[in-house]
Protein backbone atom coordinates (compact mmCIF):
# COMPACT_ATOMS: atom_id res chain seq x y z
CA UNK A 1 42.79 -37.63 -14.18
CA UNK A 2 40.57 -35.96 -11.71
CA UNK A 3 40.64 -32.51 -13.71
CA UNK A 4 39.23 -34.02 -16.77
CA UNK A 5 35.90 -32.48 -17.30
CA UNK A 6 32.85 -34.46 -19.55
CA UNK A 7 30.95 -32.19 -22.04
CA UNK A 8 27.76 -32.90 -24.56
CA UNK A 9 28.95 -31.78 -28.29
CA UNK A 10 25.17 -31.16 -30.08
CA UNK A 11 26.16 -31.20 -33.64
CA UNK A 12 24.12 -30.49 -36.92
CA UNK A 13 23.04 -33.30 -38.56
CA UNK A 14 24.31 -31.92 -42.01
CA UNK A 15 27.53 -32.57 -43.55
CA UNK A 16 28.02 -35.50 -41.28
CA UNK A 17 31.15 -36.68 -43.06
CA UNK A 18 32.82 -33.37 -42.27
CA UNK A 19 32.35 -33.70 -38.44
CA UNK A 20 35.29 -35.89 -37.79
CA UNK A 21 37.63 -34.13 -39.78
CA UNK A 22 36.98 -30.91 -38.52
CA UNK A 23 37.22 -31.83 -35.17
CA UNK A 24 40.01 -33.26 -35.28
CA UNK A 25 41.65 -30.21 -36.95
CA UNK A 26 40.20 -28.02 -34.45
CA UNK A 27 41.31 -29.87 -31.98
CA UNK A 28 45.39 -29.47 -33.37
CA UNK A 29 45.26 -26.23 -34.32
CA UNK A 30 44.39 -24.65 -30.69
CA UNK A 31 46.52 -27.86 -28.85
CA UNK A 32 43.98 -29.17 -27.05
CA UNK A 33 43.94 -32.09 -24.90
CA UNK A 34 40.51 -34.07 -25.57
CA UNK A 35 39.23 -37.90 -24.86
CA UNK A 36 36.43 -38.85 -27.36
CA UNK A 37 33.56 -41.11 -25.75
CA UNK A 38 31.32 -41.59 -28.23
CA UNK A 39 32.21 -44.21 -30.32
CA UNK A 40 29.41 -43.91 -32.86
CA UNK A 41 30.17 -40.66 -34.12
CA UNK A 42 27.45 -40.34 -36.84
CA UNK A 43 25.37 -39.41 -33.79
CA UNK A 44 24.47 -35.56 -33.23
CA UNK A 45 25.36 -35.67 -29.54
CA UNK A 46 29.05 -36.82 -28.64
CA UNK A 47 30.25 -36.93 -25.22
CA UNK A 48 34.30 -36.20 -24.64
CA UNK A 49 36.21 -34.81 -22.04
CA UNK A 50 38.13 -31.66 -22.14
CA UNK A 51 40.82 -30.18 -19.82
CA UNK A 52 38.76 -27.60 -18.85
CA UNK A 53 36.09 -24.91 -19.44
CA UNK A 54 37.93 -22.71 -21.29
CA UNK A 55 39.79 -25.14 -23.37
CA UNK A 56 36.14 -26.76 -24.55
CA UNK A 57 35.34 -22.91 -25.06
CA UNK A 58 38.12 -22.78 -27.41
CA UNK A 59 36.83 -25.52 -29.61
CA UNK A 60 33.37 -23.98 -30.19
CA UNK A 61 34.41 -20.80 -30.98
CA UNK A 62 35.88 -22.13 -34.30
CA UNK A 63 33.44 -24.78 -35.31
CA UNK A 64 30.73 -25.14 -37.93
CA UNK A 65 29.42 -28.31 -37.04
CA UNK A 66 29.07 -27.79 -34.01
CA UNK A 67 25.38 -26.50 -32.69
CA UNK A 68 25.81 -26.42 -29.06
CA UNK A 69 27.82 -27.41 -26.17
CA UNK A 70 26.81 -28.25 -22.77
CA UNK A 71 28.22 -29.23 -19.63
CA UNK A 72 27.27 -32.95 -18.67
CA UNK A 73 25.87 -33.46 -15.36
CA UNK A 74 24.56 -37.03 -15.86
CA UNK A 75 23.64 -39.71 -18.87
CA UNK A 76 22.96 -43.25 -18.95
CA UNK A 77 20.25 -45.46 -21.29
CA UNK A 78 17.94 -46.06 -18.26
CA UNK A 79 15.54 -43.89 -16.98
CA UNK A 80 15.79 -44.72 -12.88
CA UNK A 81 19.66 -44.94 -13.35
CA UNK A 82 19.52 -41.15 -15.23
CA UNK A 83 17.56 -39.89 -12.05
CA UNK A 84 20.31 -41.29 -9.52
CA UNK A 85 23.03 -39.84 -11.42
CA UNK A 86 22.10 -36.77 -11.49
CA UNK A 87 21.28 -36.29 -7.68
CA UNK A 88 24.60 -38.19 -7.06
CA UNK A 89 26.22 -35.65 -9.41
CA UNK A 90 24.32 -32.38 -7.89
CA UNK A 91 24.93 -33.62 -4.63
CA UNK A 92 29.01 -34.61 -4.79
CA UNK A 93 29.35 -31.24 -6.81
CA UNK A 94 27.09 -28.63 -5.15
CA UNK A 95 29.99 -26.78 -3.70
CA UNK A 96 30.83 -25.77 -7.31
CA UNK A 97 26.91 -25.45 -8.57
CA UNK A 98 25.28 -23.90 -6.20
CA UNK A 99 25.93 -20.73 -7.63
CA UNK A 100 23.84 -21.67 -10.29
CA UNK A 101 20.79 -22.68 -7.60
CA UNK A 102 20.91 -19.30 -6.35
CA UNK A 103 17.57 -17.62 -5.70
CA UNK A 104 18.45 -14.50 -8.10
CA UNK A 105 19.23 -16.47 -10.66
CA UNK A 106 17.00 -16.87 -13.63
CA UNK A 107 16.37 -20.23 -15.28
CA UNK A 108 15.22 -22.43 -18.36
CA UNK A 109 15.07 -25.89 -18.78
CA UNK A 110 14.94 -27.23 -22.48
CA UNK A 111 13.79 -30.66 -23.40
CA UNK A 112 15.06 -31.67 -26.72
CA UNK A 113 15.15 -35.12 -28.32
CA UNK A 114 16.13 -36.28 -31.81
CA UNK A 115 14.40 -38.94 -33.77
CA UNK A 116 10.97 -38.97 -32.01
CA UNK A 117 8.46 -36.10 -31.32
CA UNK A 118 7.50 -35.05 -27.39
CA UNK A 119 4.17 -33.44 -27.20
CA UNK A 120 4.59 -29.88 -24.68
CA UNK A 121 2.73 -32.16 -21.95
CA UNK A 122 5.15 -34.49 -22.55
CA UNK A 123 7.67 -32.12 -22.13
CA UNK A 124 6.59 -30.84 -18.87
CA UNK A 125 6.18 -33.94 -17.53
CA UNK A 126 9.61 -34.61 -18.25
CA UNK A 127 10.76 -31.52 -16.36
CA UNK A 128 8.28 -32.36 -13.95
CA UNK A 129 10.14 -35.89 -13.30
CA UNK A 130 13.43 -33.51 -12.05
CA UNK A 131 11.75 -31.82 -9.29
CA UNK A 132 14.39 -32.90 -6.35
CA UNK A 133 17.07 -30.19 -8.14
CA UNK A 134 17.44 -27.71 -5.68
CA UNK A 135 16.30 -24.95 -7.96
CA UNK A 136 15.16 -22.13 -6.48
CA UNK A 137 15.67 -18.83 -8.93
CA UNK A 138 12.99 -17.60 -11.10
CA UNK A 139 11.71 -18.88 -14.48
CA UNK A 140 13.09 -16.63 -17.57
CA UNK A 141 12.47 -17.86 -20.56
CA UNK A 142 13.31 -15.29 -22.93
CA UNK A 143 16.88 -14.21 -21.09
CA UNK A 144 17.69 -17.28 -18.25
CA UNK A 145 21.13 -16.74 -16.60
CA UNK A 146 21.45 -20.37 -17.19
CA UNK A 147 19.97 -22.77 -19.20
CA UNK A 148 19.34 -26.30 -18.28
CA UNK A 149 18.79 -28.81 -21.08
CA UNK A 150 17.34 -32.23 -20.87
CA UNK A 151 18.37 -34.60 -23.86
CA UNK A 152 16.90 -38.22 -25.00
CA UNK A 153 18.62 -39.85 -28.09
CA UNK A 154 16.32 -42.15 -30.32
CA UNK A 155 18.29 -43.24 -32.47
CA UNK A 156 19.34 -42.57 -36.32
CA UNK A 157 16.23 -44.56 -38.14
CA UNK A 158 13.33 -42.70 -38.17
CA UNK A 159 11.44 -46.31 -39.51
CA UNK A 160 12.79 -48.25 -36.96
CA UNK A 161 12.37 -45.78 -33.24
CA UNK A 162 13.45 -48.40 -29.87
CA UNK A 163 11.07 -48.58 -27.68
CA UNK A 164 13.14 -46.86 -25.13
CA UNK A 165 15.44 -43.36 -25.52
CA UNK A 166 19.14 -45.09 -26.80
CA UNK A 167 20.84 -42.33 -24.65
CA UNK A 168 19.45 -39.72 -21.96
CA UNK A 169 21.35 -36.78 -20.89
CA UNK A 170 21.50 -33.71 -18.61
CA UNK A 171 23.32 -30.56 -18.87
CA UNK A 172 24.09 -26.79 -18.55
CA UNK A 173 24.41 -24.96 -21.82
CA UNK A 174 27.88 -23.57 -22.67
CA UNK A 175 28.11 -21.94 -25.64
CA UNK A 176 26.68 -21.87 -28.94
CA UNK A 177 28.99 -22.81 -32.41
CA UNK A 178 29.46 -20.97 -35.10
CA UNK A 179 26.67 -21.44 -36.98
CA UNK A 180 25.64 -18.23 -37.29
CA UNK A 181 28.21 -17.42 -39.87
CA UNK A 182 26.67 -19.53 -42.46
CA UNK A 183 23.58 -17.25 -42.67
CA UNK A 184 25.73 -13.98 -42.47
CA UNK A 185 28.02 -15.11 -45.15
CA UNK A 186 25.20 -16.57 -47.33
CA UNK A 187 24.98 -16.64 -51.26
CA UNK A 188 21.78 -14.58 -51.01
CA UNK A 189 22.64 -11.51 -49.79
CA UNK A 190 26.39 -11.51 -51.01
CA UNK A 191 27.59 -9.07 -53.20
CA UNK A 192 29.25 -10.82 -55.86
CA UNK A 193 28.31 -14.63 -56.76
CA UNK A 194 29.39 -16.87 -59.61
CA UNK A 195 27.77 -20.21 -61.42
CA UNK A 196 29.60 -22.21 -58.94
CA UNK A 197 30.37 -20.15 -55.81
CA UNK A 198 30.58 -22.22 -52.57
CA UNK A 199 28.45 -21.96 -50.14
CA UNK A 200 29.19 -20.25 -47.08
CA UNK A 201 28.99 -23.56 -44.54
CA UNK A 202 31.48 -25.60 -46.85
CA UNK A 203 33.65 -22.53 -47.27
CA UNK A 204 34.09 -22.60 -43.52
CA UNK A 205 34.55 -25.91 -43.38
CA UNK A 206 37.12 -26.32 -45.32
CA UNK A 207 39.09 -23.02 -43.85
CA UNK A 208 39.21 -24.73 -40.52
CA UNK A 209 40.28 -28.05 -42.13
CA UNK A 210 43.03 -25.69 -43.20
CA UNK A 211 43.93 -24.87 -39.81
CA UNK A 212 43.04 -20.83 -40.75
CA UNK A 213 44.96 -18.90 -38.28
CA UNK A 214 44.85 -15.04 -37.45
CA UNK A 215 46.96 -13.45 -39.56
CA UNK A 216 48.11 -16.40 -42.14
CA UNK A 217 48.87 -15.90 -45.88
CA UNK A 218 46.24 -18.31 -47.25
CA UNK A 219 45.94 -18.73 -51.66
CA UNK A 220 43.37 -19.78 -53.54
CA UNK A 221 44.98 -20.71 -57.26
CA UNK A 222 41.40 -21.59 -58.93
CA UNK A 223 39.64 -18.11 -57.08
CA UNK A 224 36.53 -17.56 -59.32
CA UNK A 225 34.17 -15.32 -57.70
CA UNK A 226 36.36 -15.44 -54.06
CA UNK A 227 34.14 -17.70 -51.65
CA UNK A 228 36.78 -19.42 -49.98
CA UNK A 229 38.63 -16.08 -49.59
CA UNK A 230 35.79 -14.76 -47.72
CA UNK A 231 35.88 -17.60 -45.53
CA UNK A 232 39.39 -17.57 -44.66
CA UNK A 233 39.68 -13.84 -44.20
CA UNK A 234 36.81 -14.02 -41.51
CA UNK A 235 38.98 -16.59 -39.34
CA UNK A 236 41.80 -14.00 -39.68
CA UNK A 237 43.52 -14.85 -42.71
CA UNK A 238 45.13 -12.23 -45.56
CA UNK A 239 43.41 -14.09 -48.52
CA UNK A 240 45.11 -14.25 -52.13
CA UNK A 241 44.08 -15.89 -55.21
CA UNK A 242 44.44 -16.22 -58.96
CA UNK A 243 42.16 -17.05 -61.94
CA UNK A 244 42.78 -17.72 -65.54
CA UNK A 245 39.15 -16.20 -66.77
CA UNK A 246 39.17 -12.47 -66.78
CA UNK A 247 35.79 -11.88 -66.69
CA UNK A 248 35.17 -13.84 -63.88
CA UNK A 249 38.30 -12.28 -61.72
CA UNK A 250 36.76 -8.91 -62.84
CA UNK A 251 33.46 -9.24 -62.08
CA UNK A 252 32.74 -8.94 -65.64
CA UNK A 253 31.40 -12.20 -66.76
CA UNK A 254 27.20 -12.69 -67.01
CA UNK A 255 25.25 -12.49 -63.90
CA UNK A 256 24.44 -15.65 -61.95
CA UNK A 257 21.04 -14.25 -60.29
CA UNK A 258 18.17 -14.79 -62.27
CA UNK A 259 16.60 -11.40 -61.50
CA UNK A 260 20.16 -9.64 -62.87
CA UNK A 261 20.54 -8.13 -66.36
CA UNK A 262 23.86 -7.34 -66.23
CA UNK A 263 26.73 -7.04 -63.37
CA UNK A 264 26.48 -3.35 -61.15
CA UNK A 265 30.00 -1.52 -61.66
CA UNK A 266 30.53 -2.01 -57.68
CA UNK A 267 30.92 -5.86 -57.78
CA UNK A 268 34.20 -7.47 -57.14
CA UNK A 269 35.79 -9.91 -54.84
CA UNK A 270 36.89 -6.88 -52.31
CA UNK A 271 33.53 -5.82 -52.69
CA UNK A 272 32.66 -9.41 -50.76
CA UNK A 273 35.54 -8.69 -48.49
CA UNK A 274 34.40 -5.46 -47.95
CA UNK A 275 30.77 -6.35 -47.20
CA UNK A 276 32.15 -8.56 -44.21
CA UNK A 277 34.26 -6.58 -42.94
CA UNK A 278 37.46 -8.01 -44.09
CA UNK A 279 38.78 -5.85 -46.27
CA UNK A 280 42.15 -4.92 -44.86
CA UNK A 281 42.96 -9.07 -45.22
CA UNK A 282 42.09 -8.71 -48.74
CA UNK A 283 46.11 -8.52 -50.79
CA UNK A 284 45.22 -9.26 -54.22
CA UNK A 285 43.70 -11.51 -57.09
CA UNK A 286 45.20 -12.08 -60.29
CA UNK A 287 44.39 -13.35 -63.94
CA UNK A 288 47.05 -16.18 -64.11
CA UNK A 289 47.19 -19.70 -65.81
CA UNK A 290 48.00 -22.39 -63.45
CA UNK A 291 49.55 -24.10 -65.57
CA UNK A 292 52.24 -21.80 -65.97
CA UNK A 293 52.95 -20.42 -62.22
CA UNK A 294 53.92 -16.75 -61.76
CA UNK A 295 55.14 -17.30 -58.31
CA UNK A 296 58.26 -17.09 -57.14
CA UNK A 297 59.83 -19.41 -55.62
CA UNK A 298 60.87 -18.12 -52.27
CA UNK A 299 56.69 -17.40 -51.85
CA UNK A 300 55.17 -19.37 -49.07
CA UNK A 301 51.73 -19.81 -48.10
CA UNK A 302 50.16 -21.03 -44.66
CA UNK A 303 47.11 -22.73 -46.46
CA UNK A 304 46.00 -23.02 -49.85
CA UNK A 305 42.16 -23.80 -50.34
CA UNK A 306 40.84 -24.73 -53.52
CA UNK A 307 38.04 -25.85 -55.71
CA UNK A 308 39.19 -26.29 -58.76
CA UNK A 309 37.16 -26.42 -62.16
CA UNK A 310 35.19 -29.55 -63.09
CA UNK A 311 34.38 -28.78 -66.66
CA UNK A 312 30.77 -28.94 -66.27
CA UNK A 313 29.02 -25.06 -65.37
CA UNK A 314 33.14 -23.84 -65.69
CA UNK A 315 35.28 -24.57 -68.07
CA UNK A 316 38.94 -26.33 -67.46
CA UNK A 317 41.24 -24.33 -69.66
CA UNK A 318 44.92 -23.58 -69.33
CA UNK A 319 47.03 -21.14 -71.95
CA UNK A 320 48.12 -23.61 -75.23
CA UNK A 321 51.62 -23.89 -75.82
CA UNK A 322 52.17 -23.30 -79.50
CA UNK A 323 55.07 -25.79 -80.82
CA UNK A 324 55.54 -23.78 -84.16
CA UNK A 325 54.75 -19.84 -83.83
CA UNK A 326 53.04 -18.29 -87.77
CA UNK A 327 55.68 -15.97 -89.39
CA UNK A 328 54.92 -12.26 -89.29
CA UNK A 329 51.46 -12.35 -87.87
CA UNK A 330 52.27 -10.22 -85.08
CA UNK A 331 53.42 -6.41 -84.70
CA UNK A 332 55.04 -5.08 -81.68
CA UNK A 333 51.66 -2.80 -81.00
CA UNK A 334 49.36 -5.59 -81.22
CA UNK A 335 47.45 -7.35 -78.42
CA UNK A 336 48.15 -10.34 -77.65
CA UNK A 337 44.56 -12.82 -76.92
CA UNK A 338 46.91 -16.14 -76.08
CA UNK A 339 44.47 -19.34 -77.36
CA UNK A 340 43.56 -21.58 -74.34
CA UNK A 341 43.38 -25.64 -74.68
CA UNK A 342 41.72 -28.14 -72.00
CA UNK A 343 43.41 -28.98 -69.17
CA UNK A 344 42.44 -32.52 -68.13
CA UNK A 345 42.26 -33.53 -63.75
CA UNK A 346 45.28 -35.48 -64.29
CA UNK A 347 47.21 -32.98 -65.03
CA UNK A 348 45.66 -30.40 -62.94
CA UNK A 349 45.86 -32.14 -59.59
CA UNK A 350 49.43 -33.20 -60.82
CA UNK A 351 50.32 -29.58 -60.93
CA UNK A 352 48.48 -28.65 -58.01
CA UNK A 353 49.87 -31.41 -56.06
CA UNK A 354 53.75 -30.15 -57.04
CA UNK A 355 52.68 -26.39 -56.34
CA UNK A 356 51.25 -27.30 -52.64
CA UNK A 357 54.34 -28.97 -51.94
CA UNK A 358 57.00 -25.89 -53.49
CA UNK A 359 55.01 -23.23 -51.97
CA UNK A 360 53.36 -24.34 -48.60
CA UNK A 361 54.94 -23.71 -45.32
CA UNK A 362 56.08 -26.92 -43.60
CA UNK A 363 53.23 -28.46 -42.24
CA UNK A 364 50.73 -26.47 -43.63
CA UNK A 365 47.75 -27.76 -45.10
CA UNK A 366 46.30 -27.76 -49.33
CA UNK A 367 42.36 -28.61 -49.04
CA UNK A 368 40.85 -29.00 -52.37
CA UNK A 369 38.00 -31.06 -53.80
CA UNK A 370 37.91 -34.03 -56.18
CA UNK A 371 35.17 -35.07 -58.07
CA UNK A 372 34.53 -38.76 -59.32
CA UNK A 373 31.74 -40.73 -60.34
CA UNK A 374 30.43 -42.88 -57.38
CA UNK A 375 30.49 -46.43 -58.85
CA UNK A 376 34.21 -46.10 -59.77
CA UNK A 377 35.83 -44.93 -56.78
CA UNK A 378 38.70 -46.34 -55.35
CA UNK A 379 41.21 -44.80 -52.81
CA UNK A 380 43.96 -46.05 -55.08
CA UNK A 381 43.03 -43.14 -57.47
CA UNK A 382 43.50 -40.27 -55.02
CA UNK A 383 46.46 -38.31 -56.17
CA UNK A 384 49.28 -38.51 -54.04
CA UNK A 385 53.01 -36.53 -53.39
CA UNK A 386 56.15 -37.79 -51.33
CA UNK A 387 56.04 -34.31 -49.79
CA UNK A 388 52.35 -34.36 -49.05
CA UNK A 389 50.35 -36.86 -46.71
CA UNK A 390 46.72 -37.09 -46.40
CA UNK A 391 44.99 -36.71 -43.54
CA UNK A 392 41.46 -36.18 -44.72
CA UNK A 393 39.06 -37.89 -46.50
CA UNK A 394 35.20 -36.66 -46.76
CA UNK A 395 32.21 -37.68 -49.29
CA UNK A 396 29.64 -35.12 -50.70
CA UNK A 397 27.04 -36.63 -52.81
CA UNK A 398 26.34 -34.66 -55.91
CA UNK A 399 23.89 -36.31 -57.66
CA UNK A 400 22.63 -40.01 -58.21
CA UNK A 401 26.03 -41.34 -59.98
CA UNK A 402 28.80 -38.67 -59.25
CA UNK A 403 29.79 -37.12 -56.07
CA UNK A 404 33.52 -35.27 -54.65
CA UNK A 405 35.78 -35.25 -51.69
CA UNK A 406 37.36 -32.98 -49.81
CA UNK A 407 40.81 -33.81 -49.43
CA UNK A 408 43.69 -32.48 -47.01
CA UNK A 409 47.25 -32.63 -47.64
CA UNK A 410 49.74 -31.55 -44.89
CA UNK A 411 53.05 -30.64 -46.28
CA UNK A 412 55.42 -33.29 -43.97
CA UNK A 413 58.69 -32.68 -45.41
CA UNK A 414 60.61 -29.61 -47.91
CA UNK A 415 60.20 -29.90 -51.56
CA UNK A 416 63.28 -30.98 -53.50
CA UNK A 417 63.26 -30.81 -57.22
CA UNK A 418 66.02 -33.46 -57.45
CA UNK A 419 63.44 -36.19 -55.99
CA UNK A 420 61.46 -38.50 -58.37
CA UNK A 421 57.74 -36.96 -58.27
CA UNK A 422 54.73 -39.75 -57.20
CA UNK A 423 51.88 -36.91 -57.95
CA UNK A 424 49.22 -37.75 -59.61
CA UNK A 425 50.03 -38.35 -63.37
CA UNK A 426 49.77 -42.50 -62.37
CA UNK A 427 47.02 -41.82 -59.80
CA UNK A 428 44.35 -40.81 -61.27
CA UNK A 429 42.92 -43.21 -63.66
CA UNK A 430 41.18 -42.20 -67.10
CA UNK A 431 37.59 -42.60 -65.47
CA UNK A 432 38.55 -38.89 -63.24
CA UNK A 433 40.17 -37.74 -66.17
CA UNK A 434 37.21 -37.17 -68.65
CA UNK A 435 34.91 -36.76 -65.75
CA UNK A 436 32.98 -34.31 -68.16
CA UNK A 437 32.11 -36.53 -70.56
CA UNK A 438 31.17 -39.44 -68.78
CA UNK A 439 29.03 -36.60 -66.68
CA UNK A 440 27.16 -35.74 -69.79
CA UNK A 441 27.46 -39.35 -71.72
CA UNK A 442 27.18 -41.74 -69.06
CA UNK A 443 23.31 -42.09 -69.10
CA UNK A 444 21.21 -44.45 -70.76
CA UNK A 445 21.37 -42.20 -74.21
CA UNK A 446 23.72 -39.10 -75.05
CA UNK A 447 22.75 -35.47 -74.98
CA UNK A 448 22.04 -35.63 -78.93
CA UNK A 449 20.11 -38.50 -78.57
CA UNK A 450 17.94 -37.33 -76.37
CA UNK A 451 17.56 -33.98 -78.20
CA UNK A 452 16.59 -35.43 -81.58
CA UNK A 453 14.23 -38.00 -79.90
CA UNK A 454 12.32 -34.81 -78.30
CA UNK A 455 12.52 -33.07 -81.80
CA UNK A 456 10.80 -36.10 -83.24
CA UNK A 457 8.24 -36.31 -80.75
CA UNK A 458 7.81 -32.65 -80.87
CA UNK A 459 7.16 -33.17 -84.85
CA UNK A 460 5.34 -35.96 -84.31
CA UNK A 461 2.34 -33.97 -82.13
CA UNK A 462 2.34 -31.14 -84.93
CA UNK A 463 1.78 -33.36 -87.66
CA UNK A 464 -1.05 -35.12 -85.52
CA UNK A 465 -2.15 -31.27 -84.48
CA UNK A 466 -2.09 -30.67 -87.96
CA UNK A 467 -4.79 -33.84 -88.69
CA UNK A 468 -7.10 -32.52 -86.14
CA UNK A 469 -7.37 -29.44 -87.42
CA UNK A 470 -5.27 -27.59 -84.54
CA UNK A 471 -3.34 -24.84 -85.16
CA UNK A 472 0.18 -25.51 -83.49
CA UNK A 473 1.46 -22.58 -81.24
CA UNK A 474 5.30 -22.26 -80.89
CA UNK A 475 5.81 -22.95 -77.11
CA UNK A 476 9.26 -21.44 -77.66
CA UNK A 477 8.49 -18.13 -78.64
CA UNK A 478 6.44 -17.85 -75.36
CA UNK A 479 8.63 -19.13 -72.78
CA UNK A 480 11.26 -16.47 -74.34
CA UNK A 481 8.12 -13.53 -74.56
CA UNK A 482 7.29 -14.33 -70.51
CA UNK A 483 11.40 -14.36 -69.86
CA UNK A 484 11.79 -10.72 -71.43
CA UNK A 485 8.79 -9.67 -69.77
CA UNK A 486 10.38 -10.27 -66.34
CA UNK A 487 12.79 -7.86 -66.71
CA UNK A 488 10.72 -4.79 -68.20
């Protein structure tokens, strides 16, 4: 249709499995109407076609990924065909541009290209090459009315560059995404962090895979030190969440920064809230075992975001259900310390899985993460629900052999307890259920083997010390001495 309009998406090369997937949520949550052109979309610069201005405004006032938009004048692979575009584009538009040609109005004109370096006489002679656009305003470069940005693609292989730009492109600057937020809500400067906080630009990701909302009831069941609340309250959400450690829930637990002795009286999750601004969205967090939910029934949520416990820096625990209780052990006055057991992925996800489907409004979305080692992963062991279908699918690499996804579940029909349950029980396979201790044990020897083999060699180079007439010094002692000393 003739109103269709073609815009340049400049995304961050970071997270690039994320990019789809958050798009495409974006894109459902606000009800826009969008044609993708790019069909490569690993690429940083996509061209698509919105409605409108202010519908392609919409999108990038929600998105992460996103580093700028702009609107296309002109693009094509080859250089002479580039040049007649864009006077073919000035000249059937001008009635619309010509604002921006005005003689008051201030300028820039960027040159950016990805994959090979330009040289600033290389860059001038680009701009240079443009000089039929009727520009007449005045050059600005710290505060330009508009902003004019030349673009040359080179490709993803930095060991293989063409020998000519893949893709060139010309445009007026938009708007900006939000990637500001992931410095203001960094780890660094937040108030109150944990072992295994998330950081702020996953946080946000996965609140918009959620499909946040202004004023949405969003839960978080495995809370810990309340990143993904922070995230969600800052897209407008009244964040809730529950934890089965204590400590951790209040603020209690040892300090994660290096340079902290011990946890300032002030730190909580409102405290984080509070910090951004969010406060009045903050309801509540809880000290509650999953595996036994609290909730009642007629409870609904509009999102639940979740990273639940691996086992490796926190520990999976749920409260141990005692078959046989000890005769008179117990007064009425006592208190009451219940005894936790582990609680394995199967049956986490499993219960997670039934809970997302009781509790979530209908099609409202569970995003949680799943981790697996790399070699054995097969879709088949993604847990699955008849009330739940997934719609999301992303990869982040860990380390060498394990990495996790980010999977989202959109609730397509009512929960009913009567129905036979496909969760995740027959799912998930034995290699995600002791995920711990083939992290720990899956290497060429086991943690104990490796620790006696460096005792041995450790006694081995005192004894041959000892020959030489060295005295040995314990290495030990002094790493601990030059630890205290830090914090005198």
């Amino acid at each position: 249709m003739a109103n269709w309009r073609k815009f340049i998406l400049w995304f961050a090369q970071e997270h690039v499995d994320f990019r789809v997937q958050e798009f495409e949520s974006l894109v459902k949550m606000f009800g826009l109407q969008v044609r993708l052109l790019t069909e490569q979309t690993m690429k940083p610069f996509w061209v698509v076609e919105f409605r409108d201005t202010d519908t392609a405004l919409q999108y990038a006032s929600r998105s992460i990924s996103l580093r700028a938009m702009f609107e296309l004048y002109a693009h094509s692979n080859k250089l002479p065909e580039f040049h007649q575009r864009l006077r073919n584009h000035i000249t059937a538009n001008w009635n619309t541009l010509v604002e921006y040609f005005r003689v008051e109005c201030s300028f820039k004109i960027v040159v950016e290209t990805y994959n090979k370096h330009f040289s600033q006489r290389e860059k001038v002679e680009k701009i240079e090459s443009m000089d039929y656009l009727p520009i007449e305003g005045p050059v600005n470069l710290k505060n330009p009315q508009v902003e004019w940005w030349y673009i040359e693609f080179w490709g993803l292989n930095p060991t293989a560059v063409p020998a000519e730009p893949e893709d060139i492109m010309f445009g007026r600057l938009l708007a900006y995404g939000q990637r500001h937020l992931i410095k203001e809500l960094s780890l660094k400067q937040r108030k109150f962090i944990g072992n295994t906080s998330m950081d702020a630009q996953l946080s946000l990701l996965m609140a918009n895979q959620a499909m946040v909302r202004k004023g949405d009831l969003v839960f978080d069941p495995f809370v810990g030190s309340g990143s993904l609340l922070v995230s969600a309250a800052k897209w407008g959400g009244y964040v809730l969440g529950a934890d089965i450690d204590y400590m951790m829930v209040h603020a209690r637990c040892r300090p994660s920064r290096i340079t902290q002795r011990v946890r300032e009286k002030d730190e909580s999750i409102r405290a984080n809230l509070k910090q951004y601004g969010c406060a009045d969205r903050y309801m509540d967090v809880v000290v509650a075992d999953f595996s036994n939910p609290v909730w009642d029934p007629r409870i609904s949520f509009d999102s639940i975001i979740t990273d639940p416990p691996y086992g490796i820096r926190e520990a999976m625990e749920k409260v141990e259900k005692k078959i046989s209780l000890k005769a008179n052990t117990r007064s009425d006055n006592m208190v009451h310390y219940p005894s936790t057991s582990h609680y394995s992925l199967q049956s986490l996800y499993g219960d997670l899985l039934v809970f997302a489907a009781k509790h979530l409004k209908l099609a409202g979305r569970l995003v949680c993460w799943l981790p697996f080692h790399s070699e054995d992963y097969d879709p088949k062991m993604l847990p699955q629900h008849q009330n739940l279908k997934l719609i999301a699918n992303s990869e982040q690499q860990l380390t060498g052999k394990t990495a996790r996804r980010l999977l989202t579940y959109e609730k397509c029909s009512e929960y009913s307890p009567t129905e036979p349950f496909l969760g995740s029980t027959t799912q998930l396979p034995t290699l995600s259920q002791d995920f711990r201790d083939r992290y720990f044990n899956n290497a060429l020897e086991s943690r104990k083997e490796r620790r006696v083999r460096k005792a041995e060699v450790r006694e081995q180079a005192r004894v041959e010390m000892n020959e030489r007439g060295k005295i040995p010094s314990d290495g030990r002692s002094k790493k601990c001495d030059l630890n205290k000393a830090r914090f005198v």
